[in-house]
PDB file of N, CA and C in Angstrom:
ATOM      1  N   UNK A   1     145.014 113.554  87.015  1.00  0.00           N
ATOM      2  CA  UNK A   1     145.164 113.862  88.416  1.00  0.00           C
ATOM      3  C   UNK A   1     143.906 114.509  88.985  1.00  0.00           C
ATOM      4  N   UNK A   2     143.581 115.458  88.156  1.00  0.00           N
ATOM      5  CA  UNK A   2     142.100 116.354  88.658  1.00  0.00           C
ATOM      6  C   UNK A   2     141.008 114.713  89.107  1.00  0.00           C
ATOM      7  N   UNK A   3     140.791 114.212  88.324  1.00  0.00           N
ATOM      8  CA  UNK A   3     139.219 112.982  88.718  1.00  0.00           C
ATOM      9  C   UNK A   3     139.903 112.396  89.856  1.00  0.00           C
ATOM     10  N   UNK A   4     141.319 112.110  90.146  1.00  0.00           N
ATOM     11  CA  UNK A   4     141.702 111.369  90.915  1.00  0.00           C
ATOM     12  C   UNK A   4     141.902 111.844  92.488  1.00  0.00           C
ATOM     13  N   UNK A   5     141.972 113.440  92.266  1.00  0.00           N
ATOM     14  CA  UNK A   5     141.690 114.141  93.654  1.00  0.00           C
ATOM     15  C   UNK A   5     139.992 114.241  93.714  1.00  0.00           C
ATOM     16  N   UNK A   6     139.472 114.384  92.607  1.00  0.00           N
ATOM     17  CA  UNK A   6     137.998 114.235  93.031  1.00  0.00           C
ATOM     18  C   UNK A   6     137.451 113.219  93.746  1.00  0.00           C
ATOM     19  N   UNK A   7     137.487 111.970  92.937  1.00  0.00           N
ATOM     20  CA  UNK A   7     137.358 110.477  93.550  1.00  0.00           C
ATOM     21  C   UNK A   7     138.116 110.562  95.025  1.00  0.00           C
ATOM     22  N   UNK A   8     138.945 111.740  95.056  1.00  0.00           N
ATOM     23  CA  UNK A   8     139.731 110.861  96.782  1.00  0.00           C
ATOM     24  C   UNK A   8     140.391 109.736  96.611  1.00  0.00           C
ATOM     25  N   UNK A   9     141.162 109.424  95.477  1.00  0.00           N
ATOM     26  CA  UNK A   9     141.619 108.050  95.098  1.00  0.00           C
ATOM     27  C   UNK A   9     143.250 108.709  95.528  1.00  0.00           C
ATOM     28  N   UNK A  10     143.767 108.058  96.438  1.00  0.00           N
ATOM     29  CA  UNK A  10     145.298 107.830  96.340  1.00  0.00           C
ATOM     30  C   UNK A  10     146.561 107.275  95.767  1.00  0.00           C
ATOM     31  N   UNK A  11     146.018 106.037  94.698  1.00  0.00           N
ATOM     32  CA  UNK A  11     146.996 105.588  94.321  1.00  0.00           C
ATOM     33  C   UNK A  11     146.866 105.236  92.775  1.00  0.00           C
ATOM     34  N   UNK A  12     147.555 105.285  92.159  1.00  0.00           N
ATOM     35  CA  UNK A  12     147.278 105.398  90.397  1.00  0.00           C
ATOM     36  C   UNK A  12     146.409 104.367  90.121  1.00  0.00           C
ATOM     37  N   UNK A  13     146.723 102.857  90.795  1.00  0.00           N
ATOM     38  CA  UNK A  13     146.093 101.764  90.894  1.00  0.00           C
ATOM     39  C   UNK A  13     145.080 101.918  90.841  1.00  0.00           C
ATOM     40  N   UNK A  14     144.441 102.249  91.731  1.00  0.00           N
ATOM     41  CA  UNK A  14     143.074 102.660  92.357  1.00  0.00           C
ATOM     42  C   UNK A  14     142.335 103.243  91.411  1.00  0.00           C
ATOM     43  N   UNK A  15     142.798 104.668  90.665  1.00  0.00           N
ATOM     44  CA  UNK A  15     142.550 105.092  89.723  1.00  0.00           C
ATOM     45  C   UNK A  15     141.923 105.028  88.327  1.00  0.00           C
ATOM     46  N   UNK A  16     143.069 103.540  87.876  1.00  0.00           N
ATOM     47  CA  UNK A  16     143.483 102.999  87.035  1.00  0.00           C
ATOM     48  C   UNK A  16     141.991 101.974  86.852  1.00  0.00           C
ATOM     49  N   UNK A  17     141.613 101.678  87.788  1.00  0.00           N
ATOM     50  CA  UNK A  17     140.851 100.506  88.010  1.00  0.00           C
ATOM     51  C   UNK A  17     139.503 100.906  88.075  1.00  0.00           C
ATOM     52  N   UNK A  18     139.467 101.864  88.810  1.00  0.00           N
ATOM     53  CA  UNK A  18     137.658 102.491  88.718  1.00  0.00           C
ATOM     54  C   UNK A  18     137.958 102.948  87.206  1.00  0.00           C
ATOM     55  N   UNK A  19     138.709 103.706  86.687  1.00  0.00           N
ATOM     56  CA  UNK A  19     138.235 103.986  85.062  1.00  0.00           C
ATOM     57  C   UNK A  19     137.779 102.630  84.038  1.00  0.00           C
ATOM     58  N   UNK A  20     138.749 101.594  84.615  1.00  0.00           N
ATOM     59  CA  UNK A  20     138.166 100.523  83.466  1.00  0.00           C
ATOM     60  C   UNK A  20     136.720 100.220  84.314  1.00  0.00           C
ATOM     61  N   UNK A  21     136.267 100.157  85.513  1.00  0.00           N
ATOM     62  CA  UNK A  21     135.256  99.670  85.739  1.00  0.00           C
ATOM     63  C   UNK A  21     133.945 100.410  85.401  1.00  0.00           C
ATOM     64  N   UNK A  22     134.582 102.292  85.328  1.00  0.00           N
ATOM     65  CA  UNK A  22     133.137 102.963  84.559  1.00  0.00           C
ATOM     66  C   UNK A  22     132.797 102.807  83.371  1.00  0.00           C
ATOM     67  N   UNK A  23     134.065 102.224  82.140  1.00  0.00           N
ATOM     68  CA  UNK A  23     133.857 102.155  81.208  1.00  0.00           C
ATOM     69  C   UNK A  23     132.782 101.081  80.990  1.00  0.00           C
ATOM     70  N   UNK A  24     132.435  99.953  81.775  1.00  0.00           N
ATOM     71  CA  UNK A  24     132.001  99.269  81.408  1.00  0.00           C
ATOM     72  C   UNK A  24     130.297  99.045  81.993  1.00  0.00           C
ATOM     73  N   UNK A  25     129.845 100.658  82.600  1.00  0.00           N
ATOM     74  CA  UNK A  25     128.889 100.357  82.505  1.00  0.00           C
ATOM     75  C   UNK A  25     128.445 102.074  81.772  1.00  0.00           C
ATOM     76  N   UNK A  26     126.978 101.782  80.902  1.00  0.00           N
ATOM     77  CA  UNK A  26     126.579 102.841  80.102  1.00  0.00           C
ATOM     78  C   UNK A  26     125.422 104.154  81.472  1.00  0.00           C
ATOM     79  N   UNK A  27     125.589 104.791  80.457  1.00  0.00           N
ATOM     80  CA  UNK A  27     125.743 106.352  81.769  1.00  0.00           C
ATOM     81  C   UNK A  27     123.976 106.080  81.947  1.00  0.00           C
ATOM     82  N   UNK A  28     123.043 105.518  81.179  1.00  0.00           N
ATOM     83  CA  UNK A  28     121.593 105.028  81.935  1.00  0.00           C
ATOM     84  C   UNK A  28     121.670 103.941  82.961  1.00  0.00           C
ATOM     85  N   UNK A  29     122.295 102.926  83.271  1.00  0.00           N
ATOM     86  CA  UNK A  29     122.544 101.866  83.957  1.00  0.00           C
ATOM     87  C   UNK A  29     122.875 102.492  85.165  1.00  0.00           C
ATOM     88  N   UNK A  30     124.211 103.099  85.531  1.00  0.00           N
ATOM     89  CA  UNK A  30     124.377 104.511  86.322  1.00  0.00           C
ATOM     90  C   UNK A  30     123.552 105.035  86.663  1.00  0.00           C
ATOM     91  N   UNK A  31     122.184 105.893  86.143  1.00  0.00           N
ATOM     92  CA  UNK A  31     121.081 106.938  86.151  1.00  0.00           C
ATOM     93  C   UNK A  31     120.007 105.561  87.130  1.00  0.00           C
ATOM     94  N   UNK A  32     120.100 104.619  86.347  1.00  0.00           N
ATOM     95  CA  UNK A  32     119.477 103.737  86.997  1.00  0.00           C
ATOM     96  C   UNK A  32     119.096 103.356  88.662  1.00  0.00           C
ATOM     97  N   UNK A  33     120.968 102.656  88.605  1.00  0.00           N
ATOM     98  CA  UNK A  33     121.241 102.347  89.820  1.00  0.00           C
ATOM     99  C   UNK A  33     121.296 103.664  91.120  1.00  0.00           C
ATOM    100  N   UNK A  34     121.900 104.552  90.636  1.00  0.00           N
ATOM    101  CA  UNK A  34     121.907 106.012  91.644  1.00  0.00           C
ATOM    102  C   UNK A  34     120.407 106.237  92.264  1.00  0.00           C
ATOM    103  N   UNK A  35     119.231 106.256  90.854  1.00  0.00           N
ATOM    104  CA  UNK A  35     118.096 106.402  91.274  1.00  0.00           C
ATOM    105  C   UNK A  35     117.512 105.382  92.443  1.00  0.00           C
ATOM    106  N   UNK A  36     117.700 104.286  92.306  1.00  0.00           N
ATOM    107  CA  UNK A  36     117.674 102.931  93.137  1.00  0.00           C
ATOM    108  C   UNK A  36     118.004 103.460  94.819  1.00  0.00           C
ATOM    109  N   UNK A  37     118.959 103.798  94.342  1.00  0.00           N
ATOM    110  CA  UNK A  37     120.030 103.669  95.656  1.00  0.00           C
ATOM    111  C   UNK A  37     118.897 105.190  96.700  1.00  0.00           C
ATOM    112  N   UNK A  38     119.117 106.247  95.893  1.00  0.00           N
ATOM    113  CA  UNK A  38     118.171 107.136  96.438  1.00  0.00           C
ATOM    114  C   UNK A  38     116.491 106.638  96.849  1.00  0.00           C
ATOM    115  N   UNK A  39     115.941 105.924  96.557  1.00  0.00           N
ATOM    116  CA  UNK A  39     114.675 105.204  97.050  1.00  0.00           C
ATOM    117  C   UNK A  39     115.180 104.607  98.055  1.00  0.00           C
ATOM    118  N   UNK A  40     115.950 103.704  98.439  1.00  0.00           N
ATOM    119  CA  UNK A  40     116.592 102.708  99.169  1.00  0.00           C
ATOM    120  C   UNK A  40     116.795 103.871 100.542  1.00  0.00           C
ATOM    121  N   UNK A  41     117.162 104.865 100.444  1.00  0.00           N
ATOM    122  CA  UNK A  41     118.186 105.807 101.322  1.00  0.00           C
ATOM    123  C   UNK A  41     116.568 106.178 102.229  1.00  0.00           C
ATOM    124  N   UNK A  42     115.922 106.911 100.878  1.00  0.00           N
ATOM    125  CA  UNK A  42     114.790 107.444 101.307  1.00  0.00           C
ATOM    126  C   UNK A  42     113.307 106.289 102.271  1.00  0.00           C
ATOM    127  N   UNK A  43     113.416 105.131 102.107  1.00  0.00           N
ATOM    128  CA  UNK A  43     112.947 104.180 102.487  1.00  0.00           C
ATOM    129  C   UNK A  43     113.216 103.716 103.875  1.00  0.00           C
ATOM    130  N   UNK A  44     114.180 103.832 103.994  1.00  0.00           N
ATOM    131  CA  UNK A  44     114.834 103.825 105.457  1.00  0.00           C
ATOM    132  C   UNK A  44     114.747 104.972 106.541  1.00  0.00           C
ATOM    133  N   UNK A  45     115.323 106.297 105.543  1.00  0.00           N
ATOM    134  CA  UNK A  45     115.063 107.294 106.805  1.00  0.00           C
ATOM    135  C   UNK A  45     113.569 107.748 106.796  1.00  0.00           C
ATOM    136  N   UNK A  46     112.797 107.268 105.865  1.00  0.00           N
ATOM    137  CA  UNK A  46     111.112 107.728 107.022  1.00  0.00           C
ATOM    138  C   UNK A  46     110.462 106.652 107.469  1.00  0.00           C
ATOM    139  N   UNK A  47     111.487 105.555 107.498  1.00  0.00           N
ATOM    140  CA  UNK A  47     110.970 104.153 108.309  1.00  0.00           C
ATOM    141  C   UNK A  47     109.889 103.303 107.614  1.00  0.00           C
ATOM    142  N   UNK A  48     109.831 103.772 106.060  1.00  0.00           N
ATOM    143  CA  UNK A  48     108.965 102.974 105.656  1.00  0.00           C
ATOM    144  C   UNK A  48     109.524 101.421 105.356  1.00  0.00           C
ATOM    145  N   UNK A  49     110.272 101.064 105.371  1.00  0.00           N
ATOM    146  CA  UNK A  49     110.913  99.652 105.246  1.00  0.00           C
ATOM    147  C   UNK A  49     112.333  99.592 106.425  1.00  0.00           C
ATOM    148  N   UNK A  50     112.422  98.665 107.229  1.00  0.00           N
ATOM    149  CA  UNK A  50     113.428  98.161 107.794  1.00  0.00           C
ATOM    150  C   UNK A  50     114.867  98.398 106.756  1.00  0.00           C
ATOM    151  N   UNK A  51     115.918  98.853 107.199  1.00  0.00           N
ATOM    152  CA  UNK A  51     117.494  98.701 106.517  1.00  0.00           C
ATOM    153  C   UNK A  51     117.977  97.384 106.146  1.00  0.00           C
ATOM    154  N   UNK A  52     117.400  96.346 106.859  1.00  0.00           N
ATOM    155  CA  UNK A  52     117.915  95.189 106.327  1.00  0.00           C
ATOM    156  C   UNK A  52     117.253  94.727 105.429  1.00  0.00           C
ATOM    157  N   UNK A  53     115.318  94.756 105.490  1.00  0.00           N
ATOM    158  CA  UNK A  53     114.861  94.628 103.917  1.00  0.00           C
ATOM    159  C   UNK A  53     114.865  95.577 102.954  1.00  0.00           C
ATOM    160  N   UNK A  54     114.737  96.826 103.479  1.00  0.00           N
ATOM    161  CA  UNK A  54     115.418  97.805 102.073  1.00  0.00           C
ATOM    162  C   UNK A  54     116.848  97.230 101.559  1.00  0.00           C
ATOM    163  N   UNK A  55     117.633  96.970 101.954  1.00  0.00           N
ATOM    164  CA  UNK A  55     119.161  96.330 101.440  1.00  0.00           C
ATOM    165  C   UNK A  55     118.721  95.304 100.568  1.00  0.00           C
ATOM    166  N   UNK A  56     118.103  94.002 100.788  1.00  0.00           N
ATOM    167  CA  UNK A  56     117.948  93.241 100.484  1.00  0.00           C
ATOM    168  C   UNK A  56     117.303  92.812  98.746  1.00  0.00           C
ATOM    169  N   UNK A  57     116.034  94.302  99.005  1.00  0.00           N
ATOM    170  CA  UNK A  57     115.604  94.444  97.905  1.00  0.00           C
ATOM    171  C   UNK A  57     116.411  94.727  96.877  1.00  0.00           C
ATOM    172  N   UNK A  58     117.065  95.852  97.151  1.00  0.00           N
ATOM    173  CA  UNK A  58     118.303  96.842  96.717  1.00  0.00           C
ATOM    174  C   UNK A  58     118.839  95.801  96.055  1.00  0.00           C
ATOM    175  N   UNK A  59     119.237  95.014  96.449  1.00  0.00           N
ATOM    176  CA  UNK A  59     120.333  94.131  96.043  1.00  0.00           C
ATOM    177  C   UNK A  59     119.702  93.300  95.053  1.00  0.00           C
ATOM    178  N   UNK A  60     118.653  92.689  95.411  1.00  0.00           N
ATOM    179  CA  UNK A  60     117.589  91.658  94.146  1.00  0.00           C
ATOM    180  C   UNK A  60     116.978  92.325  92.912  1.00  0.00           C
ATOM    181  N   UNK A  61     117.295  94.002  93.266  1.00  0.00           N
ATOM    182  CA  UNK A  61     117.082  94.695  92.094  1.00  0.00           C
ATOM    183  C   UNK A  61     118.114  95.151  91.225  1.00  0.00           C
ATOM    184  N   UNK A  62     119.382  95.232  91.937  1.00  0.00           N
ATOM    185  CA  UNK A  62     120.773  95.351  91.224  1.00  0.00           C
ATOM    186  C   UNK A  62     121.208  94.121  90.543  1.00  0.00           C
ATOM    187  N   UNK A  63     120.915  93.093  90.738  1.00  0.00           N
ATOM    188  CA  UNK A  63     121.256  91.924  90.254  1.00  0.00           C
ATOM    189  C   UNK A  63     120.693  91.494  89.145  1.00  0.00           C
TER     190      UNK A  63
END
C-alpha cells in the first residue's frame, strides 16, 4: 500500500502492472533514461533546441 500511495496509483491493477513493468528494466537503464529525460527538460527551457526536436531526439535515443 505504502509504494502505491507514493506512485498516486489508485487501483491494485495499476499497481500490479507498473511492478511487473519495473521489474523488467535494470536500475542503470533507469539511471540512464532519467538522465536523458533531464537533458531533454534542460534543452528546452534555455531554448537551446525547439520541444518538438528535443522530443524527437529523446525518442531516437530511447529506442
Amino acid at each position: 500500500m505504502e509504494i502505491q500511495n507514493k506512485l498516486g496509483l489508485t487501483s491494485e491493477f495499476a499497481l500490479r502492472k507498473t511492478l511487473e513493468q519495473a521489474d523488467r528494466y535494470p536500475l542503470e537503464r533507469l539511471k540512464e533514461v532519467y538522465h536523458k529525460l533531464l537533458e531533454a527538460d534542460l534543452s528546452i527551457k534555455t531554448g537551446k533546441y525547439g520541444a518538438e526536436l528535443t522530443l524527437s531526439i529523446l525518442v531516437a535515443e530511447l529506442c
